[in-house]
Protein backbone atom coordinates (compact mmCIF):
# COMPACT_ATOMS: atom_id res chain seq x y z
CA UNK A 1 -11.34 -29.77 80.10
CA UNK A 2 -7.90 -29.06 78.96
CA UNK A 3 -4.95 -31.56 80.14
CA UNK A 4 -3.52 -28.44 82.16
CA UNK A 5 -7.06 -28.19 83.73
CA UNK A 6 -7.26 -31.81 84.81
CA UNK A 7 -3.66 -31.69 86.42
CA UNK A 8 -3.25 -31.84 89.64
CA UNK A 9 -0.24 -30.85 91.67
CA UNK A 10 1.29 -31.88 95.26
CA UNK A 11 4.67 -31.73 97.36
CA UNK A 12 6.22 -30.78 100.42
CA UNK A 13 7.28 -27.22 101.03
CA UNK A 14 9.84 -26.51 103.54
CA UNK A 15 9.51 -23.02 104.84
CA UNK A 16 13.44 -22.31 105.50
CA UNK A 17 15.06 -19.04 107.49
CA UNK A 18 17.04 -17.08 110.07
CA UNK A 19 15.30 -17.34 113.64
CA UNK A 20 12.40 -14.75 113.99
CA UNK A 21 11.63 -14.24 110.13
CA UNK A 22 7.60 -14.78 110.27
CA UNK A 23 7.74 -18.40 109.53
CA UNK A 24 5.48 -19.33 112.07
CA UNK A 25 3.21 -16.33 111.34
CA UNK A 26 2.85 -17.09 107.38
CA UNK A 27 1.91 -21.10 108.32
CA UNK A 28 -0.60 -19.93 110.02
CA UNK A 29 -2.25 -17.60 107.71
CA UNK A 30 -2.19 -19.89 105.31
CA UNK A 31 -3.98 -22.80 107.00
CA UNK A 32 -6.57 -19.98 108.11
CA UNK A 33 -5.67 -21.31 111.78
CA UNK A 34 -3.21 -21.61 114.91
CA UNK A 35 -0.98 -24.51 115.14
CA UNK A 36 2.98 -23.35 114.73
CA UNK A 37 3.51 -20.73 118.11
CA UNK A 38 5.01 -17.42 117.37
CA UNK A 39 6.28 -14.67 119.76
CA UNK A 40 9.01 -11.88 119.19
CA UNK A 41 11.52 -13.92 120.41
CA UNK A 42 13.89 -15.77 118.60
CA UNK A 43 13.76 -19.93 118.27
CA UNK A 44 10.00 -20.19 119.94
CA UNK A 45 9.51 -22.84 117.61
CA UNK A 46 11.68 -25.95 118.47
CA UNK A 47 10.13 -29.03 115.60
CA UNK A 48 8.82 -29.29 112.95
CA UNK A 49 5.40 -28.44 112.32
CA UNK A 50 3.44 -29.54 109.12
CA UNK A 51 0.17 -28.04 107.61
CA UNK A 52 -1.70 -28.89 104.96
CA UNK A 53 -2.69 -25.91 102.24
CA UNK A 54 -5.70 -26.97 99.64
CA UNK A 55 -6.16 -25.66 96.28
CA UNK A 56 -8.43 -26.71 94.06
CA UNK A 57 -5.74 -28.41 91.38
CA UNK A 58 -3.25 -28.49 94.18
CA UNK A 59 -2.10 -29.33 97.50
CA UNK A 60 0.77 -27.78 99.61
CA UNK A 61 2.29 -29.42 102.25
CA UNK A 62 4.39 -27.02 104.64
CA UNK A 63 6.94 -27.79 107.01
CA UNK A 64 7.59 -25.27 109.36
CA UNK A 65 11.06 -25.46 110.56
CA UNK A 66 12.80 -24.05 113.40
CA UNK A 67 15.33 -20.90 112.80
CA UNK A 68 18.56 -21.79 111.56
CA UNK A 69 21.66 -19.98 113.43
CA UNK A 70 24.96 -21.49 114.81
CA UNK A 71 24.04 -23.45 116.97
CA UNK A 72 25.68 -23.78 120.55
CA UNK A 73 24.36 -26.37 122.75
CA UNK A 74 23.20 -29.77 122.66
CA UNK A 75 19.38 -27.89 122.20
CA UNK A 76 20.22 -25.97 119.75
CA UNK A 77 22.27 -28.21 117.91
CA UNK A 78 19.12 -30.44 117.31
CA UNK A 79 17.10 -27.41 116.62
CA UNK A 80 18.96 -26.39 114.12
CA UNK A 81 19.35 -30.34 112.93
CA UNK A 82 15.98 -30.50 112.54
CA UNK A 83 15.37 -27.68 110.49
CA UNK A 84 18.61 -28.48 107.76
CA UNK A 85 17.29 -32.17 107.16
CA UNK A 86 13.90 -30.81 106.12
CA UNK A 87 15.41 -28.86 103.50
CA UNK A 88 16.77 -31.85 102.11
CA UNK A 89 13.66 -34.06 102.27
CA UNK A 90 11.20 -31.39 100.80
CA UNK A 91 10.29 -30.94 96.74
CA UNK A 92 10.73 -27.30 97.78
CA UNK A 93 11.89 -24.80 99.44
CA UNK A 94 10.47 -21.20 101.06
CA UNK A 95 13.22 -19.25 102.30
CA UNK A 96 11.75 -16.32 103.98
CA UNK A 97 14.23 -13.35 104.51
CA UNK A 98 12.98 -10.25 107.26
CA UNK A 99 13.85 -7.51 104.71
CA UNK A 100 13.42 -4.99 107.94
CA UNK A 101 16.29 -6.47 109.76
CA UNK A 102 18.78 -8.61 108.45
CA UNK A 103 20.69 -11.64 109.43
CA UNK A 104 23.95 -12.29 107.71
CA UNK A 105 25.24 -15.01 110.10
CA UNK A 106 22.29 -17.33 109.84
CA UNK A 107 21.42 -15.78 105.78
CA UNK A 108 25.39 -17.26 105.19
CA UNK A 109 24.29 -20.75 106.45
CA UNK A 110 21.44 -21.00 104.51
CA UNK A 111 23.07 -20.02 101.20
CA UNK A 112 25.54 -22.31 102.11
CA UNK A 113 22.57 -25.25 101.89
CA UNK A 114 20.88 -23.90 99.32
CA UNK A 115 23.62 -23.88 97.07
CA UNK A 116 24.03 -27.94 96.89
CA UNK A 117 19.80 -28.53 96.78
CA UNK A 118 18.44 -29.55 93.71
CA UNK A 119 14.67 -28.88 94.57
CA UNK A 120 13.68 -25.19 93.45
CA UNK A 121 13.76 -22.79 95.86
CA UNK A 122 11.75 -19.37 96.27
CA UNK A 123 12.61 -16.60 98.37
CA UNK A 124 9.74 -14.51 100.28
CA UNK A 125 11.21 -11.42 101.53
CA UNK A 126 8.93 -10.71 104.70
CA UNK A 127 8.19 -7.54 106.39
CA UNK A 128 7.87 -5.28 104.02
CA UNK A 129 5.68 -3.27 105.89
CA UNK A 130 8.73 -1.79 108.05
CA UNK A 131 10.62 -0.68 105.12
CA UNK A 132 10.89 1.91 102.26
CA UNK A 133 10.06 1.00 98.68
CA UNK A 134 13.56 2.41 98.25
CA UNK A 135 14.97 -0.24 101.10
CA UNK A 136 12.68 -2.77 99.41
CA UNK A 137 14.53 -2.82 95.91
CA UNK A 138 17.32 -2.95 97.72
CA UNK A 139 17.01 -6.13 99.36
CA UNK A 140 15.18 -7.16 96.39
CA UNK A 141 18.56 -6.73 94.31
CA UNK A 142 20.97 -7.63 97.24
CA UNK A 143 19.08 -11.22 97.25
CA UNK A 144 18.59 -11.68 93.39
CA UNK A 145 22.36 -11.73 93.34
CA UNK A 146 22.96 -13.94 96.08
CA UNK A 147 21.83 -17.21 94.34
CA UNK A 148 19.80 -18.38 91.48
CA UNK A 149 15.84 -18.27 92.92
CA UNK A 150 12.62 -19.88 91.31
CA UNK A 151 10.41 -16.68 92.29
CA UNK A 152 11.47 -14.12 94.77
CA UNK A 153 8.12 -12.46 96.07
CA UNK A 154 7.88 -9.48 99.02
CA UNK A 155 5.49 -10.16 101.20
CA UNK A 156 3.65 -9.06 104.81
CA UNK A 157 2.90 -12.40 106.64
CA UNK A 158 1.12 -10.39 109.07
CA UNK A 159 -1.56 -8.70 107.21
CA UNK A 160 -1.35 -11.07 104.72
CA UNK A 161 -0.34 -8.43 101.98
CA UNK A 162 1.15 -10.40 98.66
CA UNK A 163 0.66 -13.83 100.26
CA UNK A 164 -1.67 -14.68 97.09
CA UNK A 165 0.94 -14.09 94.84
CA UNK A 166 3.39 -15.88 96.55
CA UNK A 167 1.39 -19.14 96.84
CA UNK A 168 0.65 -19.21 92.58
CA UNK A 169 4.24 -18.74 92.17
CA UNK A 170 4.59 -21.95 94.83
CA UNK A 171 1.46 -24.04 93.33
CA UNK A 172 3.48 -23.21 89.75
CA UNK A 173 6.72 -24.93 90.74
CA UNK A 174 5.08 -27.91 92.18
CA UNK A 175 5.91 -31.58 90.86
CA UNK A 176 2.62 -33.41 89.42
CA UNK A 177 1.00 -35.60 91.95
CA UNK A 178 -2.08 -37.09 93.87
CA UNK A 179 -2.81 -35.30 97.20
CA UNK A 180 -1.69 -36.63 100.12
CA UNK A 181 -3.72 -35.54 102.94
CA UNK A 182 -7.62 -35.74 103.19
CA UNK A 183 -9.11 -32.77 102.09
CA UNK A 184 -10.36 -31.72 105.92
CA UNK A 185 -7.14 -31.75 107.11
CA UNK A 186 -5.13 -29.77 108.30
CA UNK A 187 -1.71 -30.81 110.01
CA UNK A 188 -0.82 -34.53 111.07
CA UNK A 189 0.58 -32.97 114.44
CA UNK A 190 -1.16 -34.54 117.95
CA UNK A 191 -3.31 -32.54 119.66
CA UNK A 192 -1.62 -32.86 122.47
CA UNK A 193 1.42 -31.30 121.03
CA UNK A 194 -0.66 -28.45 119.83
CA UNK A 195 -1.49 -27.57 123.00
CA UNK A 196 1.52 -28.39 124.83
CA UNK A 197 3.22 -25.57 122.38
CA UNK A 198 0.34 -23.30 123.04
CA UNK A 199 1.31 -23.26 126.66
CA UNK A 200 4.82 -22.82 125.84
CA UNK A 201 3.93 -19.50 124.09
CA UNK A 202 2.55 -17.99 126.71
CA UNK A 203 4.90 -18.86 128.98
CA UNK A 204 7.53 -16.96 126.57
CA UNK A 205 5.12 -14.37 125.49
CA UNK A 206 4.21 -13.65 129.24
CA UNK A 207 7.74 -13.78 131.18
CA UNK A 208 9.49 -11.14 129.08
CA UNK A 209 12.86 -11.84 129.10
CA UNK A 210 12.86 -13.11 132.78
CA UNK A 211 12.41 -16.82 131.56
CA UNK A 212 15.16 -18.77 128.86
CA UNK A 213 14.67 -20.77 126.49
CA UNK A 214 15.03 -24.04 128.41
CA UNK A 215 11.56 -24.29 128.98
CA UNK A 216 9.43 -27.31 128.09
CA UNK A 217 5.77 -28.34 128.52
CA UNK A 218 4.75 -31.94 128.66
CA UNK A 219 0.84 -32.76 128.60
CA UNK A 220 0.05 -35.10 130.90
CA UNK A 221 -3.55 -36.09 130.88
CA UNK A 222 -5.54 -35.11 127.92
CA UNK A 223 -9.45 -36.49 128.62
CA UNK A 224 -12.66 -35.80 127.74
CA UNK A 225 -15.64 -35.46 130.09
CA UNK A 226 -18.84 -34.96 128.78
CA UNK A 227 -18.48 -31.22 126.63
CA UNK A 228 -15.02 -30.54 128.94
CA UNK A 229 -12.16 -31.40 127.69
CA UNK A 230 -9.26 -31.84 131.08
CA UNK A 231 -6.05 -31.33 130.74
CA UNK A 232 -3.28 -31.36 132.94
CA UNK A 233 0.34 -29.87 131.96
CA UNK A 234 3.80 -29.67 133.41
CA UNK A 235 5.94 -26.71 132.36
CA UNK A 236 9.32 -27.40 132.88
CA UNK A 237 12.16 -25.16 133.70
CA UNK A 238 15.75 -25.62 134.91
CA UNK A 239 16.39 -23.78 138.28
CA UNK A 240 14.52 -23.17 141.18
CA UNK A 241 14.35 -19.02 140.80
CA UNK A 242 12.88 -19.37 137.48
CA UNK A 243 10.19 -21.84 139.07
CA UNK A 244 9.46 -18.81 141.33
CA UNK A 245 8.97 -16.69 138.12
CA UNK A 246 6.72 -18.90 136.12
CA UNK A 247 4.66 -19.14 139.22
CA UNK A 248 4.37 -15.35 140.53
CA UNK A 249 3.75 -13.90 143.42
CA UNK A 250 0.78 -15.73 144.64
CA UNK A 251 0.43 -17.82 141.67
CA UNK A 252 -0.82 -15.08 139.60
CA UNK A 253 1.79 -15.21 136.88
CA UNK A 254 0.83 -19.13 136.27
CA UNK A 255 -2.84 -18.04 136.30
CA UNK A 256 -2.14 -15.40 134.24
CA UNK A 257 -0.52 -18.47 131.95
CA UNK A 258 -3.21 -20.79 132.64
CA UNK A 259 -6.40 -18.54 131.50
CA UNK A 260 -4.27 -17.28 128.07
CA UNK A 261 -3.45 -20.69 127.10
CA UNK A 262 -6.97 -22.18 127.73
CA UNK A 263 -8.34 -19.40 125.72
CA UNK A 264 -6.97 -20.86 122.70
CA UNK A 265 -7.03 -23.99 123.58
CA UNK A 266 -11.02 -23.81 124.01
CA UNK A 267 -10.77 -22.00 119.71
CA UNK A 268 -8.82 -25.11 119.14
CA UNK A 269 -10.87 -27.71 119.99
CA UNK A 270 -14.43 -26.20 120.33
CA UNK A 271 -15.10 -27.34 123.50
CA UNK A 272 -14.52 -26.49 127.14
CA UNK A 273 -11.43 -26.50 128.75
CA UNK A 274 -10.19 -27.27 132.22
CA UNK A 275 -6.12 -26.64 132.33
CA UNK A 276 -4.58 -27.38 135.21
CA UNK A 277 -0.54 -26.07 135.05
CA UNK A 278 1.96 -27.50 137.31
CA UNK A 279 5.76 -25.93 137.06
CA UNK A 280 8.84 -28.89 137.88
CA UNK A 281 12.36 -27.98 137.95
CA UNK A 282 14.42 -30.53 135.70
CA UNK A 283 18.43 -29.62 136.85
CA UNK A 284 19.89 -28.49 133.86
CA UNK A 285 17.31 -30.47 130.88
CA UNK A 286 18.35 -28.59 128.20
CA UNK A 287 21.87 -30.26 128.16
CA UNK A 288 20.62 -33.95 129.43
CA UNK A 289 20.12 -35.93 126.73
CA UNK A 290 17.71 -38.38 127.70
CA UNK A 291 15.67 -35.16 129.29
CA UNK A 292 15.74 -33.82 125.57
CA UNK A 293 14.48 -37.65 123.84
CA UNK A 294 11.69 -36.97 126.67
CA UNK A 295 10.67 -33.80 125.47
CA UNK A 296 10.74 -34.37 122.09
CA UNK A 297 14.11 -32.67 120.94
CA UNK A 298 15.95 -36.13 120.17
């Protein structure tokens, strides 16, 4: 075997953006599973979420970081925190662009960071299944002229068109390295986390716009019976009418919850599930800072 042959690659990849760009979407088509929550709207994911890409001379690890915007609010501000020091800390970076609809506000930020990293960073302009070819060169030109990128690839994150591509031009750029994950796995995140976040999504994906986005969920008991796996969760939310809304009339809305979340909860774990949701009202959480160090967000 040749020296290039026997080589073997690793480093962290942190997948950068405006809020709603497919981040979420493309970590988990890579991994070939669920574990970063995605819905249409806007900052659904709140921390950093890691998974672990094998190839067979190389090994990606991707952070999946929350949208970056201006941030207004104690929340926010850490979102957005959270996502800027992962640029710094990662060997590279994925900046992923939705070419259908853009975002100059949050794009501005971005370039802003990009400009003073030294690790290389490639551009995946997303979406390109909602655009022209003609729109598509375009953007492609608009962005090649907006800063110096390692690769810029289009891609669909959704049906997975040109994600091949874009992972040789990411496994190219790569600093030499042993691997630093097992080759089984797949994120270092909790299970509980997991499914706390699973719950989340529905809870966004299910309440329209009726419900904000100070909404936590805590798991609270997390045990195995036999083949069942029990868990009990608390969804918080901030005032008493948007209790009322989580719940439904009836309960049916927290059923409706319940039965979505379990469902991929039970493709998670293999196993049985028994999830048991319980809705609290936290006065005003999302501004508290010891409420956010509780829920994860400090």
């Amino acid at each position: 075997m040749t020296e290039a042959q026997t080589t073997f690659r690793s480093g962290f990849v942190a997948i950068a953006g405006a809020p709603n760009t497919g981040k979420s979407t493309l970590l988990n088509r890579l991994l070939g599973q669920k574990i970063s929550i995605t819905s249409q709207r806007p900052q659904t994911t709140r921390n950093r979420v890691l998974g672990v890409v094998h190839r067979q001379g190389a090994q990606m690890v991707f952070v999946d970081t929350p949208g970056i915007h201006r941030a207004i609010g104690p929340l926010n501000e850490r979102i957005v925190d959270e996502a800027f020091s992962a640029l710094t800390e990662a060997d590279m970076v994925l900046l992923m662009v939705d070419a259908s609809h853009p975002d100059e506000a949050s794009e501005g930020l971005l370039l802003e960071r990009m400009a003073s990293l030294r690790s290389p960073v490639i551009l995946a302009l997303n979406k390109i299944d909602l655009i022209s070819r003609e729109k598509l060169l375009k953007e492609i030109d608009r962005w090649s002229r907006r800063h110096e990128f390692a690769a810029l690839v289009p891609i669909c994150a959704t049906s997975g068109d040109q994600v091949a591509a874009l992972l040789l031009e990411m496994e190219r750029l790569l600093p030499e390295g042993p691997p630093f994950f097992p080759e089984d796995a797949l994120t270092d995140l909790p299970q509980r986390f997991i499914v706390a976040e699973m719950v989340r999504e529905k809870v966004f994906r299910l309440t329209d716009q009726e419900i904000p986005y100070a909404t936590a969920v805590t798991v609270e008991s997390f045990k195995e019976k036999g083949r069942v796996v029990h868990i009990h969760a608390t969804v918080h939310v901030e005032r008493d009418s948007q209790k009322g809304i989580v719940i439904g009339k009836k309960g049916q809305k927290l059923k409706q919850i319940g039965e979505a979340a379990r469902a991929e909860i039970e493709h998670l774990l293999e196993a049985r599930v028994f999830l048991k949701l319980f809705v609290r009202v936290q006065k005003n959480w999302s501004r508290d800072t010891r409420a956010l160090r509780r829920f994860g967000y400090g």
